[in-house]
Protein backbone atom coordinates (compact mmCIF):
# COMPACT_ATOMS: atom_id res chain seq x y z
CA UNK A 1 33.29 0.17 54.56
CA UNK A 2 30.49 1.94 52.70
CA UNK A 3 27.76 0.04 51.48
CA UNK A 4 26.97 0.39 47.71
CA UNK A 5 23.10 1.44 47.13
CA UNK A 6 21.17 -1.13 45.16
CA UNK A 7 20.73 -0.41 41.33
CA UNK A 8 17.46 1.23 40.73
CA UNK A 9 15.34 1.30 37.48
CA UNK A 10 15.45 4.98 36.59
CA UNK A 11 12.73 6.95 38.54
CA UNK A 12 11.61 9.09 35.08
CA UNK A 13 10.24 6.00 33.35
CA UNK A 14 7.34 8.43 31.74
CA UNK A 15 9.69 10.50 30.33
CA UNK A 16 10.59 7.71 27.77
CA UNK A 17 8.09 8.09 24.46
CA UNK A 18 4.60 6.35 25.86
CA UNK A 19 4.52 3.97 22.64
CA UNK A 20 6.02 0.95 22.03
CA UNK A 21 7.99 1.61 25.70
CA UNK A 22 9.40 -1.99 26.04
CA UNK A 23 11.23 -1.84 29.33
CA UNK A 24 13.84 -4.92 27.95
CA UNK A 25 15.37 -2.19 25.66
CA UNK A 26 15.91 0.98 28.22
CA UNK A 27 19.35 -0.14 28.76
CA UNK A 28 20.38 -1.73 24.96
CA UNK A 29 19.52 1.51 22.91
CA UNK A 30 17.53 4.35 23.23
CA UNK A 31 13.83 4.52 21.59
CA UNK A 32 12.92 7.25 18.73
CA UNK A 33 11.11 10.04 19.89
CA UNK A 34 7.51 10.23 19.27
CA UNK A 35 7.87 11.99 16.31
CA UNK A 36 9.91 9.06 14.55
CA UNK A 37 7.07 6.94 16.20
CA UNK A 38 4.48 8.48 14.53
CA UNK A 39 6.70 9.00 11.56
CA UNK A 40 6.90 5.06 11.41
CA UNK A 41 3.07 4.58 11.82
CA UNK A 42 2.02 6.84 9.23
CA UNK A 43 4.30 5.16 7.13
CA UNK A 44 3.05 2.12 7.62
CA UNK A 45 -0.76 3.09 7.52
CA UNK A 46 0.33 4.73 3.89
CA UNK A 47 1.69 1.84 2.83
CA UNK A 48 -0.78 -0.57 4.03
CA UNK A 49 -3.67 1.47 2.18
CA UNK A 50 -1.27 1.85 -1.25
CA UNK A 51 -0.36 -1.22 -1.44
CA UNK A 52 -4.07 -2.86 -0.45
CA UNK A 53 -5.49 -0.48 -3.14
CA UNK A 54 -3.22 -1.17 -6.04
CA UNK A 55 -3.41 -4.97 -5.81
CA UNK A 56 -6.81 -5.07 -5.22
CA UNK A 57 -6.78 -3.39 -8.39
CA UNK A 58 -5.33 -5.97 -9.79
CA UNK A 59 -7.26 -8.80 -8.43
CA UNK A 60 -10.63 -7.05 -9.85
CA UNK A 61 -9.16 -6.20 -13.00
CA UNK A 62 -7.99 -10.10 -13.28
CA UNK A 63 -11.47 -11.23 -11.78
CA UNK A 64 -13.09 -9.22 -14.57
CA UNK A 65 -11.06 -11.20 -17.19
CA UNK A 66 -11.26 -14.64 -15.57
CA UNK A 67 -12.63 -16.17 -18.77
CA UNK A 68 -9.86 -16.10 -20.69
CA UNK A 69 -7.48 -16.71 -18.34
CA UNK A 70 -4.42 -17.73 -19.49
CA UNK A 71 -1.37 -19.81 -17.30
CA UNK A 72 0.71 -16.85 -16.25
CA UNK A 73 -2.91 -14.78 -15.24
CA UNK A 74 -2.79 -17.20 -12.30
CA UNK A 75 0.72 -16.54 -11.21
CA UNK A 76 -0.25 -12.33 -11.82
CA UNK A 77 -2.93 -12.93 -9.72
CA UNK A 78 -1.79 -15.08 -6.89
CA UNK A 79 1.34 -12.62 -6.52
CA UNK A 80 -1.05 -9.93 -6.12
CA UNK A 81 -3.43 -11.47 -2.99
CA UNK A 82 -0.09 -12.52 -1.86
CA UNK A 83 0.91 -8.35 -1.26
CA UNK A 84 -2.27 -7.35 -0.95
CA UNK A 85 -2.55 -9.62 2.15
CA UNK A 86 0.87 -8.40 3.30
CA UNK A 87 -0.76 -4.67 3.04
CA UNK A 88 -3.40 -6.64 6.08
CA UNK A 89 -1.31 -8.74 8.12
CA UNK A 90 2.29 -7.46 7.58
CA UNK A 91 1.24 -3.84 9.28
CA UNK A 92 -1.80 -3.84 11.18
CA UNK A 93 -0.08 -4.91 14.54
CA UNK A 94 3.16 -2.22 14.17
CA UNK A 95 -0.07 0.40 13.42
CA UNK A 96 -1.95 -1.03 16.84
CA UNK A 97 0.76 -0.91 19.11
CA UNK A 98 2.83 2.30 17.71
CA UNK A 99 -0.84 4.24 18.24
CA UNK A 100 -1.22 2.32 21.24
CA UNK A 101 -5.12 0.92 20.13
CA UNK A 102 -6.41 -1.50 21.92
CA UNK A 103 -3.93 -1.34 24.20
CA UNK A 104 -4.78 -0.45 27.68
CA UNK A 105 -5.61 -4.09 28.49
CA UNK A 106 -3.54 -5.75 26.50
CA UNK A 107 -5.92 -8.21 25.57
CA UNK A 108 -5.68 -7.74 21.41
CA UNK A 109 -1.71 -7.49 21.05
CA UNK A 110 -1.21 -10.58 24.00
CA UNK A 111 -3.95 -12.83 22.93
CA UNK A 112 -5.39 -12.08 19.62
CA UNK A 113 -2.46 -10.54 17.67
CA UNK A 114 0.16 -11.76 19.05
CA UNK A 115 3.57 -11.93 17.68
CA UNK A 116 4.04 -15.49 16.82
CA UNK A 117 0.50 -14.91 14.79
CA UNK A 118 2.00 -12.04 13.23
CA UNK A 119 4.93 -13.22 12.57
CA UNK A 120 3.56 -16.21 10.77
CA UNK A 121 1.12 -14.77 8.70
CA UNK A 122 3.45 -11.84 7.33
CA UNK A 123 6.37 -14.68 6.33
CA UNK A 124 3.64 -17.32 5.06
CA UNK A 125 2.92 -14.33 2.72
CA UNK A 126 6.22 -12.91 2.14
CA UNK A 127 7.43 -16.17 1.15
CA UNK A 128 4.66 -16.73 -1.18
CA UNK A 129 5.47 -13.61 -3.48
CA UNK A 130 8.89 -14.56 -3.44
CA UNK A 131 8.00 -18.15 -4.90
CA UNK A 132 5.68 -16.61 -7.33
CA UNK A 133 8.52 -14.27 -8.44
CA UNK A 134 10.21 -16.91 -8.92
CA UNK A 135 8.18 -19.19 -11.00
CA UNK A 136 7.22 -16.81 -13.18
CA UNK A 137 10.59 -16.02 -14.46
CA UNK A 138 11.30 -19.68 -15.21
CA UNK A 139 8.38 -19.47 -17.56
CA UNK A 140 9.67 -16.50 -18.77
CA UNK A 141 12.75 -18.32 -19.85
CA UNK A 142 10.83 -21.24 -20.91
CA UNK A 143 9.05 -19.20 -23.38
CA UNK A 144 12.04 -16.53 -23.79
CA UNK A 145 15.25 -18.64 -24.92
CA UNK A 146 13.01 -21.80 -25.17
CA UNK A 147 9.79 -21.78 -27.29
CA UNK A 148 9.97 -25.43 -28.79
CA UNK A 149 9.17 -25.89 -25.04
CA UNK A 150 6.18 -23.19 -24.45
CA UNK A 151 3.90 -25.89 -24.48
CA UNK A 152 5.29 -26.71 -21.07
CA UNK A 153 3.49 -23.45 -19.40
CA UNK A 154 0.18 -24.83 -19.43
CA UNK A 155 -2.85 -24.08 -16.68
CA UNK A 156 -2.13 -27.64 -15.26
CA UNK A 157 1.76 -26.94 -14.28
CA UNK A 158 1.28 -23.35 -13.34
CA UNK A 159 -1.92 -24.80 -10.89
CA UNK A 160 0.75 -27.88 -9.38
CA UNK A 161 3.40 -24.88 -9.12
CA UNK A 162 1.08 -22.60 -7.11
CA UNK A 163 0.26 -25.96 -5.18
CA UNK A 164 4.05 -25.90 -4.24
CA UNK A 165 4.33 -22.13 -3.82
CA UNK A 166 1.77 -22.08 -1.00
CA UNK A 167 3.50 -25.62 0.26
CA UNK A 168 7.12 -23.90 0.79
CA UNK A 169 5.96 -20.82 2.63
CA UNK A 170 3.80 -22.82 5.17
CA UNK A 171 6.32 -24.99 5.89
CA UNK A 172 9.04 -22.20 6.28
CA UNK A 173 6.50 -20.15 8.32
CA UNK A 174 5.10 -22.80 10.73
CA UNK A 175 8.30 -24.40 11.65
CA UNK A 176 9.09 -21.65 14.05
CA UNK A 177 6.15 -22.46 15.81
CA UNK A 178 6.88 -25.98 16.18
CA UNK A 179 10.25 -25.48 17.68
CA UNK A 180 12.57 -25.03 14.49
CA UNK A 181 13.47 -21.35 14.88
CA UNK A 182 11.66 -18.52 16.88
CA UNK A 183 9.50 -15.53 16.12
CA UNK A 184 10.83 -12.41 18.29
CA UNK A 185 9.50 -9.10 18.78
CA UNK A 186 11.49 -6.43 16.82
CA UNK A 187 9.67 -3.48 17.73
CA UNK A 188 7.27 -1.46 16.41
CA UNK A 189 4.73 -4.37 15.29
CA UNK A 190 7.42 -6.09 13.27
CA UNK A 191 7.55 -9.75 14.41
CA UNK A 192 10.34 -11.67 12.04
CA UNK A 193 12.51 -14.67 12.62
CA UNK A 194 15.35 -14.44 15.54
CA UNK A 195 17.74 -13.97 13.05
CA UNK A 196 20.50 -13.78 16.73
CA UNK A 197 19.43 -17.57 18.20
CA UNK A 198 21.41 -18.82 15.47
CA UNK A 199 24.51 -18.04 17.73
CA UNK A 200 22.95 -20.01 20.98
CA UNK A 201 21.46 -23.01 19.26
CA UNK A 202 22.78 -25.34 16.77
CA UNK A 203 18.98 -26.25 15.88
CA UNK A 204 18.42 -22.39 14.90
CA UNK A 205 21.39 -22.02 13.15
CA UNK A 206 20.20 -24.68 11.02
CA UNK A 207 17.13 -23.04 10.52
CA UNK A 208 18.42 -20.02 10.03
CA UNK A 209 20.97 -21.00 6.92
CA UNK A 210 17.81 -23.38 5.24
CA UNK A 211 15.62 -20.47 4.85
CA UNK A 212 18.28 -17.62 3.98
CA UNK A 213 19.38 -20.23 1.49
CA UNK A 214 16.09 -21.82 0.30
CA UNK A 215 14.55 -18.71 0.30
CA UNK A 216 16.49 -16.02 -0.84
CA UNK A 217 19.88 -16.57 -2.34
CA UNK A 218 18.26 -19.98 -4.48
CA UNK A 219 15.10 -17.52 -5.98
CA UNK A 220 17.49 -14.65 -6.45
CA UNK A 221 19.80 -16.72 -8.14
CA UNK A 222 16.63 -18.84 -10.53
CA UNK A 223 15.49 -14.76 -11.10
CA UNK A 224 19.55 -13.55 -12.18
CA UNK A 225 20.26 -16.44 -13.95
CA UNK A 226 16.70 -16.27 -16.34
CA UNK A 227 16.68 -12.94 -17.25
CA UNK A 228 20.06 -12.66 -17.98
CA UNK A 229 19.06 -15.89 -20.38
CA UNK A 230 16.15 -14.09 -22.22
CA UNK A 231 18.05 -10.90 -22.53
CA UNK A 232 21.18 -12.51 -24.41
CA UNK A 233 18.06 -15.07 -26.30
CA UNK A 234 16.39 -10.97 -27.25
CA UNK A 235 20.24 -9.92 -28.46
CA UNK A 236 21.16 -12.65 -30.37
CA UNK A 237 17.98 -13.08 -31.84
CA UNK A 238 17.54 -16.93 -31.62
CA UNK A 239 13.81 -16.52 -31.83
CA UNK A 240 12.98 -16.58 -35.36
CA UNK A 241 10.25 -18.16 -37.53
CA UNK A 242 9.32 -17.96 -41.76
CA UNK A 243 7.64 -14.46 -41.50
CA UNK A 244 9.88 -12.14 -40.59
CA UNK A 245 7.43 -10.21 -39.39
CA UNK A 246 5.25 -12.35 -37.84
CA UNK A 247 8.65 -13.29 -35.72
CA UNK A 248 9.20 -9.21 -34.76
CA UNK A 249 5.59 -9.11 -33.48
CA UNK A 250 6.04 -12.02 -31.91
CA UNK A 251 8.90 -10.83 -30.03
CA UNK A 252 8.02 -7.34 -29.02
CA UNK A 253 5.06 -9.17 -26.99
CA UNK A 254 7.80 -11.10 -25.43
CA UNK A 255 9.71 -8.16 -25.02
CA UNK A 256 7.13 -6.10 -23.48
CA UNK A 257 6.45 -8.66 -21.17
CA UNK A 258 9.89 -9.70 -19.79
CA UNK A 259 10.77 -5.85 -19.53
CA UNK A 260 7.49 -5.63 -16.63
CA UNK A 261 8.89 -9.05 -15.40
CA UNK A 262 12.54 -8.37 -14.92
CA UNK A 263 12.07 -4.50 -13.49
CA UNK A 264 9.45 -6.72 -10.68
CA UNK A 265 12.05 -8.68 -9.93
CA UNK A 266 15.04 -6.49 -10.11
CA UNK A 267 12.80 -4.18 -7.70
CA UNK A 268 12.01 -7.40 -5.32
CA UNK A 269 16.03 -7.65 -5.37
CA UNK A 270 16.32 -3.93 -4.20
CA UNK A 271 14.08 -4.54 -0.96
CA UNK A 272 15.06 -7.33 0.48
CA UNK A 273 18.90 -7.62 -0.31
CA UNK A 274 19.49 -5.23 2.49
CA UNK A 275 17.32 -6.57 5.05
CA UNK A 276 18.61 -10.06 4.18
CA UNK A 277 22.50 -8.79 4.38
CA UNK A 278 21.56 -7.29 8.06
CA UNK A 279 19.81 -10.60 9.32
CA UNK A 280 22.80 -12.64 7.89
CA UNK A 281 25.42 -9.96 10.18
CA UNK A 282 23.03 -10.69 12.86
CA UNK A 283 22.70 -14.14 12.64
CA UNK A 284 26.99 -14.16 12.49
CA UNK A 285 26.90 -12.80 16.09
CA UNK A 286 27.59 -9.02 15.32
CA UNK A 287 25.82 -5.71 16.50
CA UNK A 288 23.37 -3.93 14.29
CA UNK A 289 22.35 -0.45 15.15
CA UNK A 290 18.71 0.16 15.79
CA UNK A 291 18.08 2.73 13.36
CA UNK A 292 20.03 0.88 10.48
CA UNK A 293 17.47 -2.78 11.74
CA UNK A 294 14.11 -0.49 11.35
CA UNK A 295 15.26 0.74 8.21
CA UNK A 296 15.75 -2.17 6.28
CA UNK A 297 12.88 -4.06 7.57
CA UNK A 298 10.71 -0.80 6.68
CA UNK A 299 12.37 -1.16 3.16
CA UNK A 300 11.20 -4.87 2.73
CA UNK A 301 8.19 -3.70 3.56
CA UNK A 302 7.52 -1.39 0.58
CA UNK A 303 7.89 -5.08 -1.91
CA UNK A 304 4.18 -5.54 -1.39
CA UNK A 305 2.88 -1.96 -3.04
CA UNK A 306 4.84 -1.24 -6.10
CA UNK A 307 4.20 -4.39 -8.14
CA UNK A 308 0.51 -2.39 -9.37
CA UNK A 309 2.66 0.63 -9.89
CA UNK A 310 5.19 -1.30 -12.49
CA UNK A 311 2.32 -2.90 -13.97
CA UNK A 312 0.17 0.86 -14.38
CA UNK A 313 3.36 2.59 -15.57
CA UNK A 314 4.87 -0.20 -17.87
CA UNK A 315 1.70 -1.96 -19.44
CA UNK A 316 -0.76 0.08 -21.68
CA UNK A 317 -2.93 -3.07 -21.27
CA UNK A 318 -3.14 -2.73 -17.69
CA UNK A 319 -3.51 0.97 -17.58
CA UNK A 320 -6.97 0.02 -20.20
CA UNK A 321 -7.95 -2.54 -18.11
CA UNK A 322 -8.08 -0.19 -15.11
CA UNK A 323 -9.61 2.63 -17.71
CA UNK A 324 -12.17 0.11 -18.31
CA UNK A 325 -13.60 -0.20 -14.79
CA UNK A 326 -14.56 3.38 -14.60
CA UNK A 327 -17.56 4.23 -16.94
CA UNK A 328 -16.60 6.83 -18.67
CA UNK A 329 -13.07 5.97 -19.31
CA UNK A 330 -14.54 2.69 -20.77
CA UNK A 331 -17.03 4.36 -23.09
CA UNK A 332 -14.01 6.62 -24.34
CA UNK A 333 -12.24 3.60 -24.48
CA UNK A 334 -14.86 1.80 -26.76
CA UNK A 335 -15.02 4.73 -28.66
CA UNK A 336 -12.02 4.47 -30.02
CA UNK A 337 -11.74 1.01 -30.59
CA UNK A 338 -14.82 1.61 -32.88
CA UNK A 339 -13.16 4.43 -34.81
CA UNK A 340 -10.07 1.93 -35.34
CA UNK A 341 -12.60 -0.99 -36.70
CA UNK A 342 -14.01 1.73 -39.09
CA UNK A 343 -10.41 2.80 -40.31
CA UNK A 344 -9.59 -1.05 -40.79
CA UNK A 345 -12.57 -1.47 -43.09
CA UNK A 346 -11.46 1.77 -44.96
CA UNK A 347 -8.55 0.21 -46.00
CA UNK A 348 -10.78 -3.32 -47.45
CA UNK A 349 -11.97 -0.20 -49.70
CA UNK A 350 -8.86 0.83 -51.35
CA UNK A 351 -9.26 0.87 -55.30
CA UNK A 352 -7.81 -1.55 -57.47
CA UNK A 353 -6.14 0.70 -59.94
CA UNK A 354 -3.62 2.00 -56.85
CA UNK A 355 -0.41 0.88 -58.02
CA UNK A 356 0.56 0.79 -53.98
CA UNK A 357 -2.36 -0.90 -52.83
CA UNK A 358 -3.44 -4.47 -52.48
CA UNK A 359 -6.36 -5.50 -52.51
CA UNK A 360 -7.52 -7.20 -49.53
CA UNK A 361 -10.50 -9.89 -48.98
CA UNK A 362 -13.98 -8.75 -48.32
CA UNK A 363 -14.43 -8.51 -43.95
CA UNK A 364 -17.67 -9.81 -43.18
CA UNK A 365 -19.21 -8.51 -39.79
CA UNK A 366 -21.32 -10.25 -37.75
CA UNK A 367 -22.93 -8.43 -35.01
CA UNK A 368 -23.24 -10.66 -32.09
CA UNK A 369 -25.25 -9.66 -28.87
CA UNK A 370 -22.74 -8.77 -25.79
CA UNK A 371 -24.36 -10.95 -23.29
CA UNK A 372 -21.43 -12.30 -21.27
CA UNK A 373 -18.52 -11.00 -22.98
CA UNK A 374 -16.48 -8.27 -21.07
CA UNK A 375 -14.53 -5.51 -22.66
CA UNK A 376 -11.33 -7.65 -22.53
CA UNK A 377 -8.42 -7.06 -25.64
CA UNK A 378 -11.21 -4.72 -27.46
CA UNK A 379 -9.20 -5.88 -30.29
CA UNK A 380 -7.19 -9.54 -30.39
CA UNK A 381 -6.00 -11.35 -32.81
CA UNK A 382 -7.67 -14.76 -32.21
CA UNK A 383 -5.68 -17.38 -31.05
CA UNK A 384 -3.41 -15.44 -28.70
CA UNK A 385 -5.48 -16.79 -25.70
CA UNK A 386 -7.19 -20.51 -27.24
CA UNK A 387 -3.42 -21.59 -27.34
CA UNK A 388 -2.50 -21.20 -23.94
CA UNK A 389 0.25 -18.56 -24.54
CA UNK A 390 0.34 -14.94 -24.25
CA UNK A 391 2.54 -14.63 -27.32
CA UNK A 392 2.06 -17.26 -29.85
CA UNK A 393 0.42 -16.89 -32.91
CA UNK A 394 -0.11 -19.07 -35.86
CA UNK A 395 -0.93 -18.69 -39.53
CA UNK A 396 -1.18 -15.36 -41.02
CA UNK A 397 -5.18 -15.03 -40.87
CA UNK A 398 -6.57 -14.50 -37.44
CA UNK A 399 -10.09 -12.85 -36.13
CA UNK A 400 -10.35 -9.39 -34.68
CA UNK A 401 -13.11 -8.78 -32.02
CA UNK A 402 -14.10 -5.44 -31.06
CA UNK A 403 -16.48 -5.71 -28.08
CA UNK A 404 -19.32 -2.20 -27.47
CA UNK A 405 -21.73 -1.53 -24.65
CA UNK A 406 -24.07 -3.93 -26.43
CA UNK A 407 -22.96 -5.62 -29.01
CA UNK A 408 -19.63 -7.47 -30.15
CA UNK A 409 -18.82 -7.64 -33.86
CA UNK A 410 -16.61 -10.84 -35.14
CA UNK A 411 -14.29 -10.41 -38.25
CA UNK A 412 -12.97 -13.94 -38.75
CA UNK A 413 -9.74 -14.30 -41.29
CA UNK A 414 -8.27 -11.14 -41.27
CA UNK A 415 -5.03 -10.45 -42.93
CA UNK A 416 -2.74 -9.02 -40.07
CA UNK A 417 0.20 -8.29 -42.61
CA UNK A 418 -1.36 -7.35 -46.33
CA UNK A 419 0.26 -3.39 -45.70
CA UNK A 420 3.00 -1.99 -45.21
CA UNK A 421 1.43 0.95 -43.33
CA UNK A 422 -0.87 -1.11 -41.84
CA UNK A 423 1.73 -3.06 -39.24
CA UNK A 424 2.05 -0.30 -37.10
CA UNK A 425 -1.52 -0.33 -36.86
CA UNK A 426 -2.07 -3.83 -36.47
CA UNK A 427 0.56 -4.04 -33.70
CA UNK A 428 -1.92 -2.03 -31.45
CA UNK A 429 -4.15 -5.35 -31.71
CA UNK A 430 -1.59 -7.46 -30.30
CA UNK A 431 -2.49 -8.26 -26.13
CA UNK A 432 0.65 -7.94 -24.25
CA UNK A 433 -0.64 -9.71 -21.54
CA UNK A 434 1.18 -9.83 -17.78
């Protein structure tokens, strides 16, 4: 009888693509060809340096303003190092090892970067945006369909909710490394949970159903469940106060501001629903094809860059903020402001035999020096940041500041409503703060 010969490893070994050659998956499926490779890197470098640019963007723009912070700042800005430390950690080893840097030893990847390190650092910081997603719409609908209850979202809760936010994602991220659940690598740099253990251990399955269900289908369903709230609250119009006015101004802040909040979320929804319906099939016991796994996971990755874009495209206080960091945009800026202060006092000037006018109180200037002051809300109605809230406003007389290169001039008790042609006008003075 003929003897079989032994099964050999295949003799053309180099002819497989010379990155990211991991000899466990010659026999599963295929690798891409070093074009997709490199297609995958520059991907990844792109959206590393997009979304490290926009949110640091953010975070100056916020630092810049960090006087008159106000509760839901903190949440803007923690979501924002959150991604923009994603943008660091969640690609840098998938753009080592797909260019094959550092490499040739091994030394980096094995020992410094490994994947367990990767791994934890790009869920500790996925996890954290998700949390901050999610507490900020529950203030949303705090102040949204309940305002008797605004006083709620104050710096102290939104501090002991970041306190809990960071809390959750370190636990969820460094139980893996203490035995509940595994890292695993995935290929191409991306190091995630071993969504497939859960059919070989009853210890990761447990794992595995906490955190799909802790952390994704529990914030998705906090997110759903608020906005849907506000925008029936915005329909029916339950939000309404003495001056009708007062109430519509009132509520086109709010507006403005849930409409940035919900397309964030709605967005958040987009990327990860598909990667977390393929680790949920996976986690059942069932196949996944390669190029439908790198996909989805590529998709997730894209959550950490497009929060600065929303903000830039959506907010006309954000895209001035940003205006404001460049010097001549900022002088423009100022500019204008100052033409709008002089049209303001125009109107003080209107003459008393107008049957159409009304005659409003003298303004009295003062010219204070700039010193610390920052061109922040060039002109806002005071109050809107002493009271803790980005959208209340009380009384009808209120200050308008309008801040130069040198000096800032203080109008105390101005009359935000005495015109009817002046309330489009006035509007512009109203921060619609993220």
């Amino acid at each position: 009888m003929e003897q079989l010969a032994p099964l050999r490893l295949p003799m053309k070994i180099a002819n497989i693509p010379w990155r990211n050659n991991n000899l466990s998956q010659i026999y599963k499926e295929p690798p891409l060809s070093e074009k997709g490779e490199t297609v995958i890197g520059l991907y990844l470098i792109l959206l590393g340096i997009l979304s490290w640019f926009g949110n640091s963007i953010v975070i100056l723009v916020l630092y810049r303003q960090r006087a008159s912070f106000l509760p839901t700042d903190f949440l803007t800005l923690n979501l924002a190092i959150s991604d923009a430390s994603i943008s660091v950690f969640g690609y840098s080893r998938g753009i080592l090892e797909i260019f094959n840097l550092f490499r040739d030893d091994g030394f980096w990847i094995n020992w410094i970067w490994t994947c367990q390190v990767d791994g934890f650092f790009t869920l500790l910081f996925g996890l954290a945006s998700v949390n901050t997603l999610t507490v900020y719409s529950v203030t949303r609908y705090i102040k949204g369909c309940h305002p008797n209850k605004a006083y709620c979202v104050s710096t102290s809760t939104v501090l002991t909710s970041l306190l809990f936010i960071w809390a959750g994602a370190f636990f969820w991220s460094v139980t893996p490394l203490l035995g509940w659940g595994s890292y695993r690598d995935q290929g191409y740099g991306s190091c995630e949970v071993d969504w497939a253990k859960a059919n070989y251990s009853t210890i990761y399955k447990s794992y595995i159903i906490s955190i799909l269900i802790s952390c994704f289908f529990v914030p998705v369903m906090v997110m759903v469940f608020s906005y849907v709230s506000i925008i029936k609250s915005v329909r029916c119009n339950n939000v309404m106060s003495p001056d009708m006015y007062l109430s519509s101004r009132q509520r086109k802040v709010e507006r403005d501001i849930t409409r940035v909040s919900i397309v964030i979320c709605t967005a958040f929804i987009m990327a990860w629903s598909p990667y977390a319906v393929v680790s949920m099939w996976l986690a059942c016991g069932n196949h996944v094809p390669r190029m439908t796994s790198i996909f989805t996971r590529l998709f997730a990755k894209s959550a950490s860059f497009y929060n600065p874009l929303i903000y830039f495209g959506m907010s006309s206080k954000f895209r001035k903020d940003v205006a404001a960091l460049f010097p001549c945009s900022a002088e423009e800026s100022i500019q204008k402001e100052v033409v709008r202060l002089k049209n303001f006092q125009e109107l003080n000037e209107l003459k008393p035999e107008d049957p159409e006018a009304t005659v409003l109180p003298a303004l009295p200037v003062t010219v204070v020096p700039l010193g610390k002051y920052t061109n922040r809300d060039v002109l806002e109605p005071d109050g809107v940041g002493a009271q803790g809230s980005d959208s209340e406003m009380n009384g009808s007389l209120h200050s308008l500041v309008c801040v130069t290169q040198d000096s800032l001039y203080y109008i105390p008790n101005v009359p935000l409503t005495p015109l009817p042609s002046m309330q489009s006008e006035t509007q512009m003075y109203v921060t619609d703060n993220l």
